[in-house]
Protein backbone atom coordinates (compact mmCIF):
# COMPACT_ATOMS: atom_id res chain seq x y z
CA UNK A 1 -66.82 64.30 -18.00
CA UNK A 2 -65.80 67.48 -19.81
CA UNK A 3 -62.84 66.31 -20.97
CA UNK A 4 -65.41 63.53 -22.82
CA UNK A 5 -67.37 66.59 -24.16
CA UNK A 6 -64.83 68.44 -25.50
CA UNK A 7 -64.10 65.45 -28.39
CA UNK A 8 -66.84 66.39 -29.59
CA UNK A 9 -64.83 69.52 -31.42
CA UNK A 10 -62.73 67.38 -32.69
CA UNK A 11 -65.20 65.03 -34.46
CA UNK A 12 -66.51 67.51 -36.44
CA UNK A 13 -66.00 67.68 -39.69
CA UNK A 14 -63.90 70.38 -41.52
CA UNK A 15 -65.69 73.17 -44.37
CA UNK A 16 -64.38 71.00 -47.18
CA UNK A 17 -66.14 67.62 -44.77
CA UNK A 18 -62.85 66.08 -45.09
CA UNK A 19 -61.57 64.23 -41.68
CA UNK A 20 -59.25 61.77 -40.43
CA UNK A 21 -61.10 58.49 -39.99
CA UNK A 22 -58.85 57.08 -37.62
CA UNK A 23 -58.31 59.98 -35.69
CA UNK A 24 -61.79 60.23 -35.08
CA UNK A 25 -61.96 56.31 -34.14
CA UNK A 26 -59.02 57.00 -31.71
CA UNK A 27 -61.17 60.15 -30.06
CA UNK A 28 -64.57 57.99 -30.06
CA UNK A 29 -62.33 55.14 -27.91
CA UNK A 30 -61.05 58.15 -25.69
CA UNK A 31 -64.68 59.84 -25.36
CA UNK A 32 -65.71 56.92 -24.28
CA UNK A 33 -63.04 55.76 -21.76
CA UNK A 34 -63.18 59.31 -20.29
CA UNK A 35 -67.06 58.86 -19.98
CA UNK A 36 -66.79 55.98 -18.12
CA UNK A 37 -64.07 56.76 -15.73
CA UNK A 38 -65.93 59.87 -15.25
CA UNK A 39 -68.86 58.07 -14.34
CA UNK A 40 -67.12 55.97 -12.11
CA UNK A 41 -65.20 58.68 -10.13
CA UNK A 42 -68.95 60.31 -9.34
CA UNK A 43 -70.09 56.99 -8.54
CA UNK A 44 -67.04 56.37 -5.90
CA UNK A 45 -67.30 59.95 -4.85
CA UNK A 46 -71.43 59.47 -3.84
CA UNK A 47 -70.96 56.39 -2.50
CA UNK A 48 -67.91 57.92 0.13
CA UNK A 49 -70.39 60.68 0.92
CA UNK A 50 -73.41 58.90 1.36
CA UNK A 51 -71.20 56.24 4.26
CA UNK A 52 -70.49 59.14 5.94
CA UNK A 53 -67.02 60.26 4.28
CA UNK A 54 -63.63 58.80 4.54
CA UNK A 55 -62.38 58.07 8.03
């Protein structure tokens, strides 16, 4: 999840507001995919703990 965040730098847009467009579509796709997986790893990780942990 803070790997997702840390795009976020990246998007912005530089003094002169000049940026690489597909750069910034490449870092969207990768924000996203590292949201998700985040998401996914604290879903798998809550779900172990809540049946008791891994045996």
């Amino acid at each position: 999840m803070e790997d997702a965040r840390r795009y976020d730098a990246y998007l912005e847009e530089n003094p002169q507001g000049n940026y690489d467009h597909e750069l910034a579509d490449f870092l969207l796709e990768l924000q996203d995919e590292t949201g998700r997986r985040g998401k996914r790893a604290e879903d798998l990780l809550a779900q172990r703990l809540a049946d008791g942990g891994v045996q």
